[in-house]
C-alpha atoms as a PDB file:
ATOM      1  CA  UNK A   1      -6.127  -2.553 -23.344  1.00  0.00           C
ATOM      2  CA  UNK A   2      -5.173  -4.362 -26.525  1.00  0.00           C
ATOM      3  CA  UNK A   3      -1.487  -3.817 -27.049  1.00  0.00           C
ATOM      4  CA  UNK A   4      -1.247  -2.002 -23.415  1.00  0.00           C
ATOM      5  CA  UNK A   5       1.777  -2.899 -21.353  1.00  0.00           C
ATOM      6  CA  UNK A   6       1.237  -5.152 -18.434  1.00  0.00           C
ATOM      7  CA  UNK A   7       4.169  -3.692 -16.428  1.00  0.00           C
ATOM      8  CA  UNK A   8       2.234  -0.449 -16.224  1.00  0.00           C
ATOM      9  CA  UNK A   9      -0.553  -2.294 -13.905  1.00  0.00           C
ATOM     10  CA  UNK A  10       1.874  -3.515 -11.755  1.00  0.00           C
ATOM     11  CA  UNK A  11       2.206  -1.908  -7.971  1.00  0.00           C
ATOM     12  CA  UNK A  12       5.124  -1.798  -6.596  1.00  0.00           C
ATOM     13  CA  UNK A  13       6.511  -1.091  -2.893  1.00  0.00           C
ATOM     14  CA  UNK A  14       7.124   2.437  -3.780  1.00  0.00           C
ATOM     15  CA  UNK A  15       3.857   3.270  -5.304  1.00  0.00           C
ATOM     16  CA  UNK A  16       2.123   1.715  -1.508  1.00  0.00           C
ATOM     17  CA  UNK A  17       5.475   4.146   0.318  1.00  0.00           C
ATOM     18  CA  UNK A  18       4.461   7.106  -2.324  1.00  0.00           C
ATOM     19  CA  UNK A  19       0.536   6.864  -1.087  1.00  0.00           C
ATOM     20  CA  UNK A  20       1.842   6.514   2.435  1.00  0.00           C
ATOM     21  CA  UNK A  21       4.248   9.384   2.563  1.00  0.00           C
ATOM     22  CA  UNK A  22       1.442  11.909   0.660  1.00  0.00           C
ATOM     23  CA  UNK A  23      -0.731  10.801   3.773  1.00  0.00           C
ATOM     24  CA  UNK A  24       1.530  11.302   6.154  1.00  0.00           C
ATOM     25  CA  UNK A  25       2.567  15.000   4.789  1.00  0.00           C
ATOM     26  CA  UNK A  26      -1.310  15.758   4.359  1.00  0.00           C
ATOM     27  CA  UNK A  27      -1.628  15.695   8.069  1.00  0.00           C
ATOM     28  CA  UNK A  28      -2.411  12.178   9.086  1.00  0.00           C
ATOM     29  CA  UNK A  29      -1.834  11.062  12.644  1.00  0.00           C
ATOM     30  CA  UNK A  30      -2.552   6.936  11.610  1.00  0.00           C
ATOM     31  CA  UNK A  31      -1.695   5.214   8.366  1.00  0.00           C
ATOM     32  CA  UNK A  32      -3.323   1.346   7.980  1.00  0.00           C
ATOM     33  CA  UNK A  33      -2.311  -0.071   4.019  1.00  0.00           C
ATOM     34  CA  UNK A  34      -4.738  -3.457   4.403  1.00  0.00           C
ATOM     35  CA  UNK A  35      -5.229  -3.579   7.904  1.00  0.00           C
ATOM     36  CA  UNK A  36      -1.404  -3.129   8.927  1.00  0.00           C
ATOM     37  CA  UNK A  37      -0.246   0.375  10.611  1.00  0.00           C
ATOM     38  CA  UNK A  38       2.213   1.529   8.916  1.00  0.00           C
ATOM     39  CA  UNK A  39       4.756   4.002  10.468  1.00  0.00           C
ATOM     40  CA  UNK A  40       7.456   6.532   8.301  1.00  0.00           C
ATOM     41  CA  UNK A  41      10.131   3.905   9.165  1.00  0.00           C
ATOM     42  CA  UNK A  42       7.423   0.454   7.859  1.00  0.00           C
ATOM     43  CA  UNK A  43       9.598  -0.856   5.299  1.00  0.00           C
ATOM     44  CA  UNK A  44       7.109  -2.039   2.739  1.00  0.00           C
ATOM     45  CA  UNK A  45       9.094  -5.029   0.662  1.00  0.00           C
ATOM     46  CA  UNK A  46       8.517  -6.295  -2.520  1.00  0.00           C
ATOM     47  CA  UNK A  47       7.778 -10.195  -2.702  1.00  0.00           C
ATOM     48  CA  UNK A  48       6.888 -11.442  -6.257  1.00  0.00           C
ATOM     49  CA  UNK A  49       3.235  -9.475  -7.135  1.00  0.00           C
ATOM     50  CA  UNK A  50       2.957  -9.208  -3.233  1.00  0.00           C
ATOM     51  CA  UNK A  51       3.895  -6.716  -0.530  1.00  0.00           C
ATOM     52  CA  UNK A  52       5.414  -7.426   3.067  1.00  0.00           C
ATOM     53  CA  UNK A  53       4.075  -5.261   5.824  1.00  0.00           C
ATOM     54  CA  UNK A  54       5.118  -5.745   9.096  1.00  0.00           C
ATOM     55  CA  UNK A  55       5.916  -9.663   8.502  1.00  0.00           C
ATOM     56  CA  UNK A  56       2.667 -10.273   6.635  1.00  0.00           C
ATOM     57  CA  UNK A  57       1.858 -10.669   3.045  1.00  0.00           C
ATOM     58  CA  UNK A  58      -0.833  -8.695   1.187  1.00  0.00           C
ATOM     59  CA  UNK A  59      -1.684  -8.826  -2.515  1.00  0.00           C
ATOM     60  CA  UNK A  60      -3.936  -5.756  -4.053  1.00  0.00           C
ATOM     61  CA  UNK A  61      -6.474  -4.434  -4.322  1.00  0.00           C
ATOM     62  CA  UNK A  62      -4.805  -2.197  -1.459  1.00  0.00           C
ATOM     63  CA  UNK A  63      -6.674  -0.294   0.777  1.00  0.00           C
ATOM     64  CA  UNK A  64      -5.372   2.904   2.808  1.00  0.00           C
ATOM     65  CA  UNK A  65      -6.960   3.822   6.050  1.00  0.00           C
ATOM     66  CA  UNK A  66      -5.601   7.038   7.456  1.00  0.00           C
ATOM     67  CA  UNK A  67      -6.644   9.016  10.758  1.00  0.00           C
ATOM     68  CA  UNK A  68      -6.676  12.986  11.597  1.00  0.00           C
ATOM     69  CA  UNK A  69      -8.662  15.351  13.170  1.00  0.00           C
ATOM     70  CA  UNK A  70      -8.316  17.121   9.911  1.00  0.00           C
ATOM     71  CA  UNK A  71     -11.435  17.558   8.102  1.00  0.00           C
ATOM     72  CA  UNK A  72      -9.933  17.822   4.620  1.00  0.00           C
ATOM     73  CA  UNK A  73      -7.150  14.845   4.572  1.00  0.00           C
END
């Protein structure tokens, strides 16, 4: 918006570990952020307006992919 700040559209590493981590604690078995399992441990790396996941960079729109057996995850 007109007069908006820019900075508050930017995602960062910890916003992609914060969506993780609520996943994980909701009960999932899997976690995928763009096609790359991520584990507790991933470290997700900020590179310029991109993130590193497992050795490969991904620019948003990010996309989660999480697996249970729970209905309501």
């Amino acid at each position: 918006p007109p007069g908006g700040n820019p900075n508050d559209y930017v995602i960062h590493s910890q916003d992609v570990q914060a969506i993780a981590n609520g996943l994980w604690a909701a009960g999932a078995d899997a976690v995928a952020v763009n096609g790359e399992r991520v584990l507790p441990t991933t470290a997700l790396l900020c590179v310029g307006n991109t993130l590193l996941i497992n050795g490969t960079v991904h620019a948003p729109p990010y996309e989660f992919v999480a697996v249970s057996e729970r209905a309501n995850l």
